[in-house]
PDB file of N, CA and C in Angstrom:
ATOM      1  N   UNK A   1       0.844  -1.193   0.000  1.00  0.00           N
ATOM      2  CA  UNK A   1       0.000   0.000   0.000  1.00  0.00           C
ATOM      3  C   UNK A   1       0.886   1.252   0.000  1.00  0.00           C
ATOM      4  N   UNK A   2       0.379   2.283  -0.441  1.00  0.00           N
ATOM      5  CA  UNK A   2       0.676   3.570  -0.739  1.00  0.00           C
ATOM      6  C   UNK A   2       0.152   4.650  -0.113  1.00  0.00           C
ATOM      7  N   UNK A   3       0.939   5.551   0.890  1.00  0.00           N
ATOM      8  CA  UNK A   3      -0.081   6.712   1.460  1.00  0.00           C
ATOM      9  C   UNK A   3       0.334   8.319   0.325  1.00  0.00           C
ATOM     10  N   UNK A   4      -0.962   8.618   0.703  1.00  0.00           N
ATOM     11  CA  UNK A   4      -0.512   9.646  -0.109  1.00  0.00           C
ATOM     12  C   UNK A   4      -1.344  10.441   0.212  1.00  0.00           C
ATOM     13  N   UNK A   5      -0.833  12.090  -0.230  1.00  0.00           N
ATOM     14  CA  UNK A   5      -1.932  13.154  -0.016  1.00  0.00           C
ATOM     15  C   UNK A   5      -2.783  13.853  -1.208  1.00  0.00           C
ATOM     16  N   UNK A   6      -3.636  13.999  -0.959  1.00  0.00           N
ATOM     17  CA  UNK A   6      -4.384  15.134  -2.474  1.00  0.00           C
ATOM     18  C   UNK A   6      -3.550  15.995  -2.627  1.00  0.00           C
ATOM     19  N   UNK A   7      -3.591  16.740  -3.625  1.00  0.00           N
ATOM     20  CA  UNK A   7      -2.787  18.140  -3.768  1.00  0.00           C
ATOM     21  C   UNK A   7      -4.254  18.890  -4.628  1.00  0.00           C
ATOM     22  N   UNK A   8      -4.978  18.493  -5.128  1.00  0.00           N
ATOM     23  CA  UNK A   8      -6.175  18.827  -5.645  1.00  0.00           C
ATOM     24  C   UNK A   8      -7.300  18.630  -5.862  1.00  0.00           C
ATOM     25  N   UNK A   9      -8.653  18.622  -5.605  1.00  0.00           N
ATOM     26  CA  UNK A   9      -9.764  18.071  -5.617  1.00  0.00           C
ATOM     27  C   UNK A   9      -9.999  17.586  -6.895  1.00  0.00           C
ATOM     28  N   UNK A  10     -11.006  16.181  -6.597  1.00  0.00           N
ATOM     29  CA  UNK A  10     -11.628  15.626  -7.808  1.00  0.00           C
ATOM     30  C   UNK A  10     -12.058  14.321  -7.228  1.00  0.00           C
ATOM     31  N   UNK A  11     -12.868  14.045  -8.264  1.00  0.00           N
ATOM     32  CA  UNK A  11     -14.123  13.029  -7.932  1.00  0.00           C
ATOM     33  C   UNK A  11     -13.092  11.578  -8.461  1.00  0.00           C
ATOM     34  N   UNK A  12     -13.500  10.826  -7.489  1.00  0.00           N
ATOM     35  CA  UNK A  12     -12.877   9.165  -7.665  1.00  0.00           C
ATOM     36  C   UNK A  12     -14.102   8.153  -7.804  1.00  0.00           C
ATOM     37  N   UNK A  13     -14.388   7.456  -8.899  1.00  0.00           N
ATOM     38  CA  UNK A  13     -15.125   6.530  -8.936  1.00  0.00           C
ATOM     39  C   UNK A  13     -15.138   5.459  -8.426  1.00  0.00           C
ATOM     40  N   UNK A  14     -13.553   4.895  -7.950  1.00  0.00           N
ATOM     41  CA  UNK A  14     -13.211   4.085  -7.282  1.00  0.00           C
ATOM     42  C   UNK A  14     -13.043   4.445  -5.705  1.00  0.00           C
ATOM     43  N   UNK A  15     -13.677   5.107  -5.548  1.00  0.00           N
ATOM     44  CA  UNK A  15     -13.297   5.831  -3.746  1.00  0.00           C
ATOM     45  C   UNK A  15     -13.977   4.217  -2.932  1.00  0.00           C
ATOM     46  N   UNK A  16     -14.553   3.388  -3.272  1.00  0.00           N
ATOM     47  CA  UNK A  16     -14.747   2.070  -1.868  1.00  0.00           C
ATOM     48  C   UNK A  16     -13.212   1.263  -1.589  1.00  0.00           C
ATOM     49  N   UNK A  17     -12.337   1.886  -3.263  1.00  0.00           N
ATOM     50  CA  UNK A  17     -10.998   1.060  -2.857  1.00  0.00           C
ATOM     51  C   UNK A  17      -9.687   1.732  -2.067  1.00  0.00           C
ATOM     52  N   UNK A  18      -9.943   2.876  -1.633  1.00  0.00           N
ATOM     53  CA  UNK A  18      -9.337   3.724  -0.815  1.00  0.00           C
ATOM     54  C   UNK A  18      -9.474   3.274   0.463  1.00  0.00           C
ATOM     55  N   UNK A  19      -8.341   3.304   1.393  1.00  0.00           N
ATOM     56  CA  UNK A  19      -8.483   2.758   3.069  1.00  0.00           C
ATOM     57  C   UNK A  19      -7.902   3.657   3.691  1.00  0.00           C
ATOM     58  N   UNK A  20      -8.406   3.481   5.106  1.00  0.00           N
ATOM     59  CA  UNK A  20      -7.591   5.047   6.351  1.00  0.00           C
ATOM     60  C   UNK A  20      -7.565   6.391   5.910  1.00  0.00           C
ATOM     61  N   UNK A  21      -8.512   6.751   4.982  1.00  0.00           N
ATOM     62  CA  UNK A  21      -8.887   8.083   4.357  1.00  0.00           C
ATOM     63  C   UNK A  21      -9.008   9.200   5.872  1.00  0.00           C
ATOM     64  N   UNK A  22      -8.287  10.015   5.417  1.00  0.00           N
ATOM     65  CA  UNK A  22      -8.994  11.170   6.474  1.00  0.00           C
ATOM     66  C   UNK A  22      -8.887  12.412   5.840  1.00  0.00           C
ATOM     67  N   UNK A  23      -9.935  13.120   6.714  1.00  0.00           N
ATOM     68  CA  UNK A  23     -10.290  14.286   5.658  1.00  0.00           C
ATOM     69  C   UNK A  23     -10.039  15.857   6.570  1.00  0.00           C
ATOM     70  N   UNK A  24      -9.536  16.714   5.660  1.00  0.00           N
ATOM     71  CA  UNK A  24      -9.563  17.578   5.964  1.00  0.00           C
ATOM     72  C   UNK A  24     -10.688  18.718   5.021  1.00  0.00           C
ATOM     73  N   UNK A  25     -11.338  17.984   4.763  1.00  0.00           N
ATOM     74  CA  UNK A  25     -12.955  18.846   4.527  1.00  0.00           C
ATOM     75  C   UNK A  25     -14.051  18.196   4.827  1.00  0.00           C
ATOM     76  N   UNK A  26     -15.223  18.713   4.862  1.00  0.00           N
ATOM     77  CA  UNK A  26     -16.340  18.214   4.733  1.00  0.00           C
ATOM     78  C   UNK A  26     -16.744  16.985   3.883  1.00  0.00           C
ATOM     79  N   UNK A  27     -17.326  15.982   4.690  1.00  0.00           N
ATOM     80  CA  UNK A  27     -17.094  14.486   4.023  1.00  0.00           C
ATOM     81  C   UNK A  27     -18.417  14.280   2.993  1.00  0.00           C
ATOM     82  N   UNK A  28     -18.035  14.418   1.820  1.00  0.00           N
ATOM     83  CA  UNK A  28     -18.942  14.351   0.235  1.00  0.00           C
ATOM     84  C   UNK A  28     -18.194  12.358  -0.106  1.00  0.00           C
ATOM     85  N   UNK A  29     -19.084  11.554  -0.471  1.00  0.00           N
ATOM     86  CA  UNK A  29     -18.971  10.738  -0.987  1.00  0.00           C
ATOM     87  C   UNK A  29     -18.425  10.729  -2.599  1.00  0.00           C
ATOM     88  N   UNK A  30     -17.389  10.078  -2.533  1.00  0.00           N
ATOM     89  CA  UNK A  30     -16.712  10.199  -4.210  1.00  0.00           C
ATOM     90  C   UNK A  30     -15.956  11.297  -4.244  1.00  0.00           C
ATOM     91  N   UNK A  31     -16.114  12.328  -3.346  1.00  0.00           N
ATOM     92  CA  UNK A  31     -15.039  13.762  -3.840  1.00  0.00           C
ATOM     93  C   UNK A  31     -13.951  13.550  -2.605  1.00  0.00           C
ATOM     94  N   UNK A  32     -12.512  13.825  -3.265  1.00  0.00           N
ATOM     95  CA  UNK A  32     -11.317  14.042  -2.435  1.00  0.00           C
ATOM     96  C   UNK A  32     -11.007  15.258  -2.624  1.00  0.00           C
ATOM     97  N   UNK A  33     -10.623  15.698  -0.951  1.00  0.00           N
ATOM     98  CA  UNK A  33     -10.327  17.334  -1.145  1.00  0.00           C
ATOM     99  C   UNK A  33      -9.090  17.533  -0.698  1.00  0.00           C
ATOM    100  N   UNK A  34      -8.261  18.524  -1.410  1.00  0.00           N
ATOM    101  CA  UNK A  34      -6.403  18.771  -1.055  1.00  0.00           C
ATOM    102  C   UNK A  34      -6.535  18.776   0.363  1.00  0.00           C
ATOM    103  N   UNK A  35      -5.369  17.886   0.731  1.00  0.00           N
ATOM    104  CA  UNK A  35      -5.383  17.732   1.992  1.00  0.00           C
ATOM    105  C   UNK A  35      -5.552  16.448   3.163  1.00  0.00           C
ATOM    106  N   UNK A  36      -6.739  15.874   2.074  1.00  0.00           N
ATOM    107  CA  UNK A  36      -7.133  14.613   2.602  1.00  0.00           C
ATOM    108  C   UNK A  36      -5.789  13.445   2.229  1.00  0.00           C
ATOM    109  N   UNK A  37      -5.630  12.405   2.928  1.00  0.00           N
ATOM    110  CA  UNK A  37      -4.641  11.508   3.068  1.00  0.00           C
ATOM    111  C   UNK A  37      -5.366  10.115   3.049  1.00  0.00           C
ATOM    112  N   UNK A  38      -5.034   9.244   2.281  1.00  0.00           N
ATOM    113  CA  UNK A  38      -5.203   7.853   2.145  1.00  0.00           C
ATOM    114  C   UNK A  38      -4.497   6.926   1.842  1.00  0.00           C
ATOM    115  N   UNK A  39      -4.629   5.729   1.699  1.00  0.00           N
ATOM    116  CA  UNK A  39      -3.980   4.752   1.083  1.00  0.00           C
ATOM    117  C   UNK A  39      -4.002   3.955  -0.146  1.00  0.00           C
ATOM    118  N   UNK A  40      -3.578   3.470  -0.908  1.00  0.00           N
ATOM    119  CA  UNK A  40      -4.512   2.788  -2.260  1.00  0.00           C
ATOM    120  C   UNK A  40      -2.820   2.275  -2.943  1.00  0.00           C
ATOM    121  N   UNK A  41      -3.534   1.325  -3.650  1.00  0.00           N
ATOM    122  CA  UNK A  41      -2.942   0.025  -4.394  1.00  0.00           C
ATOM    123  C   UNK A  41      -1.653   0.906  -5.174  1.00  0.00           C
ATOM    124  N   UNK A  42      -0.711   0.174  -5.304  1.00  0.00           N
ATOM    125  CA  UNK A  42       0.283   0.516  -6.595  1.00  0.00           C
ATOM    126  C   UNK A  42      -0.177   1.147  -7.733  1.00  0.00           C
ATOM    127  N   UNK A  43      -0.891   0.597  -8.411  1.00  0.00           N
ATOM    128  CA  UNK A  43      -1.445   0.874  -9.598  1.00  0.00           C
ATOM    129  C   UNK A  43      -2.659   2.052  -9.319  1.00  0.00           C
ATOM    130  N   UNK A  44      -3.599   2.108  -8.468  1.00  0.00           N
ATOM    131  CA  UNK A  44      -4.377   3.768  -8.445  1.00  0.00           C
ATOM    132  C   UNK A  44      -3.387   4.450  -8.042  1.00  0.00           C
ATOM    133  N   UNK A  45      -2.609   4.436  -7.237  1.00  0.00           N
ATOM    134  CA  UNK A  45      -1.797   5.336  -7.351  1.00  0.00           C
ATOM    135  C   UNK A  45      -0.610   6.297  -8.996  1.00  0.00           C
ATOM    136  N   UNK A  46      -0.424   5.064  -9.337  1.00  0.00           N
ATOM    137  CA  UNK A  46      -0.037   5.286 -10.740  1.00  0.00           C
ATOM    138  C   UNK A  46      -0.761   6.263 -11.793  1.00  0.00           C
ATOM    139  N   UNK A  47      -2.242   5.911 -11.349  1.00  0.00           N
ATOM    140  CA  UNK A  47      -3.432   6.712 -12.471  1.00  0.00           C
ATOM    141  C   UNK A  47      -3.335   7.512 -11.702  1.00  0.00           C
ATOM    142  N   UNK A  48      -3.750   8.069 -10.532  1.00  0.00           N
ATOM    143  CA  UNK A  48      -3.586   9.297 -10.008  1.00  0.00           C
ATOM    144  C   UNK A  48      -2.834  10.293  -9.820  1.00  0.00           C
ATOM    145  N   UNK A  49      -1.474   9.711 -10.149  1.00  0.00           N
ATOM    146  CA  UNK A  49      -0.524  10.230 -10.539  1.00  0.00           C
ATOM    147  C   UNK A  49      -0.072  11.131 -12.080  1.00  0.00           C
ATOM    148  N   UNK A  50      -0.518  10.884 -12.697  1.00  0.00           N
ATOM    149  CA  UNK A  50      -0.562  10.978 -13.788  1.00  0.00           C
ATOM    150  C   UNK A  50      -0.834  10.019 -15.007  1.00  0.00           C
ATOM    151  N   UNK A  51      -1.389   8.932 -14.291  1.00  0.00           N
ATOM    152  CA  UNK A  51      -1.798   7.921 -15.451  1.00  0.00           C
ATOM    153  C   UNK A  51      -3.100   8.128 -15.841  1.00  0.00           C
ATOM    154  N   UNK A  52      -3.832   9.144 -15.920  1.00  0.00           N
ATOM    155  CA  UNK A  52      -5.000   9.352 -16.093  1.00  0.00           C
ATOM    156  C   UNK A  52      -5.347  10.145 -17.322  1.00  0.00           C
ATOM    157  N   UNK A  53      -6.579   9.961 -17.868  1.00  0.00           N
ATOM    158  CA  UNK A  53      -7.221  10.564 -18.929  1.00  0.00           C
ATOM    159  C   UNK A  53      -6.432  12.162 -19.482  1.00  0.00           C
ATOM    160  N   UNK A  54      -6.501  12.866 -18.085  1.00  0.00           N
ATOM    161  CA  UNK A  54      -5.813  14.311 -17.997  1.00  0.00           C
ATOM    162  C   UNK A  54      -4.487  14.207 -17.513  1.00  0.00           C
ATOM    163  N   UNK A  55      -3.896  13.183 -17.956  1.00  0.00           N
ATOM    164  CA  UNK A  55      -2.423  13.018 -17.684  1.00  0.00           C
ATOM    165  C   UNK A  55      -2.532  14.628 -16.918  1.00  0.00           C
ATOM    166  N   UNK A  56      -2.908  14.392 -15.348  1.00  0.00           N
ATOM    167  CA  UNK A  56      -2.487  15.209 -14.249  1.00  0.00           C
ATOM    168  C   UNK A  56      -2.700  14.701 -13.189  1.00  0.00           C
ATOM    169  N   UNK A  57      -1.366  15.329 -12.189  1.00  0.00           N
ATOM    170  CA  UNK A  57      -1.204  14.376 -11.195  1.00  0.00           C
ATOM    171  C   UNK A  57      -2.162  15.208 -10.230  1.00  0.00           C
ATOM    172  N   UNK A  58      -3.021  14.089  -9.004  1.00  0.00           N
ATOM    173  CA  UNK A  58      -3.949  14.859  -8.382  1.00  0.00           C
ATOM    174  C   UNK A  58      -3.238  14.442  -6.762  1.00  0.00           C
ATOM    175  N   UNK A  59      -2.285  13.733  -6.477  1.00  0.00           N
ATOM    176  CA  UNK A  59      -1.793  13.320  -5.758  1.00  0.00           C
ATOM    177  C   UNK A  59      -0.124  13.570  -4.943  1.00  0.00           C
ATOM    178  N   UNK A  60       0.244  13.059  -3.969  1.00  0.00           N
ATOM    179  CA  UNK A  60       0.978  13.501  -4.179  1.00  0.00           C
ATOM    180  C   UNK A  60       1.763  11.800  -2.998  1.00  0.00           C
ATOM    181  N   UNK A  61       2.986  11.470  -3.157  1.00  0.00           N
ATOM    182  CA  UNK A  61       3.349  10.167  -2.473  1.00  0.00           C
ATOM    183  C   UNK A  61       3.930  10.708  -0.926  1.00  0.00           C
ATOM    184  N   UNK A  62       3.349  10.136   0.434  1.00  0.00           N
ATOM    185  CA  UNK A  62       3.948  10.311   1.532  1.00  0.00           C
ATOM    186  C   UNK A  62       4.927   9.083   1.883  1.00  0.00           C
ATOM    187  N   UNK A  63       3.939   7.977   1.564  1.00  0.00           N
ATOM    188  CA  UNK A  63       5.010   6.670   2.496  1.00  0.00           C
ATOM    189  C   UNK A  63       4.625   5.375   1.228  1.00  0.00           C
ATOM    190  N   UNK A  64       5.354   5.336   0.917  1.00  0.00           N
ATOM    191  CA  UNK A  64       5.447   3.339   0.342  1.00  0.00           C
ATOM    192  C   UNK A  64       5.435   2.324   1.511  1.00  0.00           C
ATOM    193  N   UNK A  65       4.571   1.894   2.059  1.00  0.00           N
ATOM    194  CA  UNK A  65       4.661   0.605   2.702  1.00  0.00           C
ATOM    195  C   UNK A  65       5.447  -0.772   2.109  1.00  0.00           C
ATOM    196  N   UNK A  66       6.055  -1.160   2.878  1.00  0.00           N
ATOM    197  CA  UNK A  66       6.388  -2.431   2.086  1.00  0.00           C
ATOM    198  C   UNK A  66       5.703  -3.269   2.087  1.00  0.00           C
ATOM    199  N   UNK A  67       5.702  -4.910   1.335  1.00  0.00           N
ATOM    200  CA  UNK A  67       4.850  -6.087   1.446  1.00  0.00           C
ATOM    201  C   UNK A  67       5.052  -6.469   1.977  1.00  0.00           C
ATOM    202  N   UNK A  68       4.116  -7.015   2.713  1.00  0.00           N
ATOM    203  CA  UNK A  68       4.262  -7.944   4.551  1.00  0.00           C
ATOM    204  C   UNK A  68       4.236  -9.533   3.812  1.00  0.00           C
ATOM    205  N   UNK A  69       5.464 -10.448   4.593  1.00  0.00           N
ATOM    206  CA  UNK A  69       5.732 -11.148   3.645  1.00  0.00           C
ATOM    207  C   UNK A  69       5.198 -12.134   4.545  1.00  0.00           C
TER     208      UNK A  69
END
């Protein structure tokens, strides 16, 4: 897993696969607001990063967890 912070708002369709979310705004279902911090897979992280439609990154990387073996 991957923690990471918003750096910009926007709507996630996949927000049920996000874990330990916390928010620093008002809690809207599907919308992440700069600021808020979560966790999510290798790969959403990748699209959120800039692997996305708007090749723009909405994210930003705090901690790489390693694999618990």
């Amino acid at each position: 897993m991957i923690k990471v912070e918003v750096i910009e708002d926007f709507n996630l369709k996949d927000f049920h696969k996000i874990k330990n979310l916390k928010r620093k705004c008002v809690d809207f279902e599907g919308k992440l607001f700069e600021g808020d911090t979560f966790e999510c897979t290798k790969e959403m992280c990748e699209y959120l990063d800039g692997g996305n439609k708007l090749k723009k990154s909405f994210i930003k990387v705090i901690e790489v967890q390693p694999k618990k073996k």
